[in-house]
N, C-alpha and C. Protein backbone atom coordinates (compact mmCIF):
# COMPACT_ATOMS: atom_id res chain seq x y z
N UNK A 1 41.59 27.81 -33.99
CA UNK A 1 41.78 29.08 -33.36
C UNK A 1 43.07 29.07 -32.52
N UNK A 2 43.40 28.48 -31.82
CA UNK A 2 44.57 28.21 -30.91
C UNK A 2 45.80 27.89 -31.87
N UNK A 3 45.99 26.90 -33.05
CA UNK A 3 46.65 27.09 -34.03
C UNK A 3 46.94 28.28 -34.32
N UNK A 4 46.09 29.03 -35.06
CA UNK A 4 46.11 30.77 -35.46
C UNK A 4 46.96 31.26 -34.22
N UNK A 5 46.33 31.21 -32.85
CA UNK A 5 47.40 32.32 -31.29
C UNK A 5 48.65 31.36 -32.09
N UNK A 6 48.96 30.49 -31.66
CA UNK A 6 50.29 29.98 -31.77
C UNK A 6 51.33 30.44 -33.21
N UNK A 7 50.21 30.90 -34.06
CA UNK A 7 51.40 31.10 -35.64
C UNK A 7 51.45 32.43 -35.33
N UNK A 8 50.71 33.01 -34.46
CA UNK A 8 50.64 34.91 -34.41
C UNK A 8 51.61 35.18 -32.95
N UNK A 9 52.01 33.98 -32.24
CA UNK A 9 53.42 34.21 -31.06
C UNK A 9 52.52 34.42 -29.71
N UNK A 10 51.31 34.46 -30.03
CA UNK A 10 50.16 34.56 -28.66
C UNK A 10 50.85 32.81 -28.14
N UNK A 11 50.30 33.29 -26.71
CA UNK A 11 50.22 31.97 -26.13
C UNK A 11 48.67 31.29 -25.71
N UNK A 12 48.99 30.25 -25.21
CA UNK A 12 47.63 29.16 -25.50
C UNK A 12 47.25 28.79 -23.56
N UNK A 13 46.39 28.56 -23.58
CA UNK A 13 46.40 27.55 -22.50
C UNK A 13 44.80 26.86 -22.76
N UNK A 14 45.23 25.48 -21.71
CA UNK A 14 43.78 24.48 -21.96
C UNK A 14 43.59 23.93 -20.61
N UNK A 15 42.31 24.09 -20.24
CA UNK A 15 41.78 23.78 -18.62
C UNK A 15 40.70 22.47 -19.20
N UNK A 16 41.12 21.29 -18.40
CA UNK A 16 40.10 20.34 -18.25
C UNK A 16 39.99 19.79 -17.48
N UNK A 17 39.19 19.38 -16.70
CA UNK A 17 38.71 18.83 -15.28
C UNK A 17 37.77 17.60 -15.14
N UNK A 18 37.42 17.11 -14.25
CA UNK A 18 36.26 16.00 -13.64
C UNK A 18 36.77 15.08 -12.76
N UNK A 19 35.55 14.08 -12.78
CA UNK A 19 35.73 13.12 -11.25
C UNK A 19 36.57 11.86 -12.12
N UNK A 20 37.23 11.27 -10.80
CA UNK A 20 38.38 10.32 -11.37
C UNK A 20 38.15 9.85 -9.56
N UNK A 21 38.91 8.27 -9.65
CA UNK A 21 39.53 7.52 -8.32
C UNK A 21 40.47 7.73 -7.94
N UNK A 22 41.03 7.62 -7.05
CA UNK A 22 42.44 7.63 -6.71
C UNK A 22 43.32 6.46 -6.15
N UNK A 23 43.98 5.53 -6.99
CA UNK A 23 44.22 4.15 -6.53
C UNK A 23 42.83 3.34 -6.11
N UNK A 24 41.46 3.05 -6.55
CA UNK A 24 40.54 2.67 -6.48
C UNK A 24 40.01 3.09 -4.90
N UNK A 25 40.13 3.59 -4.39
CA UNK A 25 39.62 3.61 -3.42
C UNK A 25 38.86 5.11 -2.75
N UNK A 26 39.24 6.20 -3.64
CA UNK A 26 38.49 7.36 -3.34
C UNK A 26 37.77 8.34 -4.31
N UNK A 27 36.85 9.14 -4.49
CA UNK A 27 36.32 9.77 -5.55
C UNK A 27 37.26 11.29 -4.97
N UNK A 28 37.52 11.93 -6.60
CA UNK A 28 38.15 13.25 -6.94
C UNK A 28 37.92 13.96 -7.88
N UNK A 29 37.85 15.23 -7.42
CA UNK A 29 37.78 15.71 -8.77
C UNK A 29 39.05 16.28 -9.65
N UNK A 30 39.77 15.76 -10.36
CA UNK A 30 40.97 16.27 -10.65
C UNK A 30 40.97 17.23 -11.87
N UNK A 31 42.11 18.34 -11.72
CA UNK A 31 42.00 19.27 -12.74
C UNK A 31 43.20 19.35 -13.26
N UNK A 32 43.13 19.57 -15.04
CA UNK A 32 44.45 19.26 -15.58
C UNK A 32 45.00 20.78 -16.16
N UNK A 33 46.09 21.03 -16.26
CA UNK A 33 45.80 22.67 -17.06
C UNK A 33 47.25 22.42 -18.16
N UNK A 34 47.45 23.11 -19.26
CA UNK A 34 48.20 22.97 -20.06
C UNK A 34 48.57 24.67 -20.47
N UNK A 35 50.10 24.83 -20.65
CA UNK A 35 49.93 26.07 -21.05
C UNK A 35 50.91 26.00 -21.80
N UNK A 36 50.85 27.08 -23.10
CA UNK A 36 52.04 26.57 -24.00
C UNK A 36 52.50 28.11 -24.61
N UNK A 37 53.21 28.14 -24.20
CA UNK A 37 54.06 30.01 -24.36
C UNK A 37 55.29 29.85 -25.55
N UNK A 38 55.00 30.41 -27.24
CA UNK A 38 56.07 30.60 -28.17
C UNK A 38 57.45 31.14 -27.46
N UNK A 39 58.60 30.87 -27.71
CA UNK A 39 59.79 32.02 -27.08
C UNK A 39 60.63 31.88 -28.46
N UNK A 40 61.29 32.99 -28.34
CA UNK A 40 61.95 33.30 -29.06
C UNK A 40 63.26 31.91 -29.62
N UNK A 41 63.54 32.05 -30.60
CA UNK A 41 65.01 31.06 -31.23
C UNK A 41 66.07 31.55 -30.50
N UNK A 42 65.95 32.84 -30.83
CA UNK A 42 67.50 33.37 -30.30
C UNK A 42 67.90 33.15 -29.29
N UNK A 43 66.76 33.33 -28.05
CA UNK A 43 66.71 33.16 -26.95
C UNK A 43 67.28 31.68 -26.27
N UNK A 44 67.00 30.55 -27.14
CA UNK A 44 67.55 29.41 -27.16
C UNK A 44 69.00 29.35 -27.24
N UNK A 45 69.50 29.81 -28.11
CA UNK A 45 71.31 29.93 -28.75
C UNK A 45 72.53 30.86 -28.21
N UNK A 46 71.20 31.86 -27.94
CA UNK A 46 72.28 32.82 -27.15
C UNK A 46 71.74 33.43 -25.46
N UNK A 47 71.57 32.55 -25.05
CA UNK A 47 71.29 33.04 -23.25
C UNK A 47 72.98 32.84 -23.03
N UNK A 48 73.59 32.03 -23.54
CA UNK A 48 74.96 31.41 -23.05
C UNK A 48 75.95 32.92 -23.13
């Protein structure tokens, strides 16, 4: 499904979270997030 947003120029994002240490010595809950936005080619070649 996220394949499919990405070939149709939609953008994506991915939330994942839980408990983790921190340098062994503390409990956390850490949260990761990913987001991934198509842009244009042109936009690459010709901002200049």
């Amino acid at each position: 499904m996220q394949l499919a947003a990405l070939v149709n120029g939609r953008h994506i994002s991915v939330n994942a979270g839980g408990p983790d240490r921190v340098w062994g010595r503390c409990d956390a809950d850490v949260y990761y997030s990913l987001s991934y936005r198509p842009i244009a080619l042109a936009f690459l070649t010709d901002w200049r």
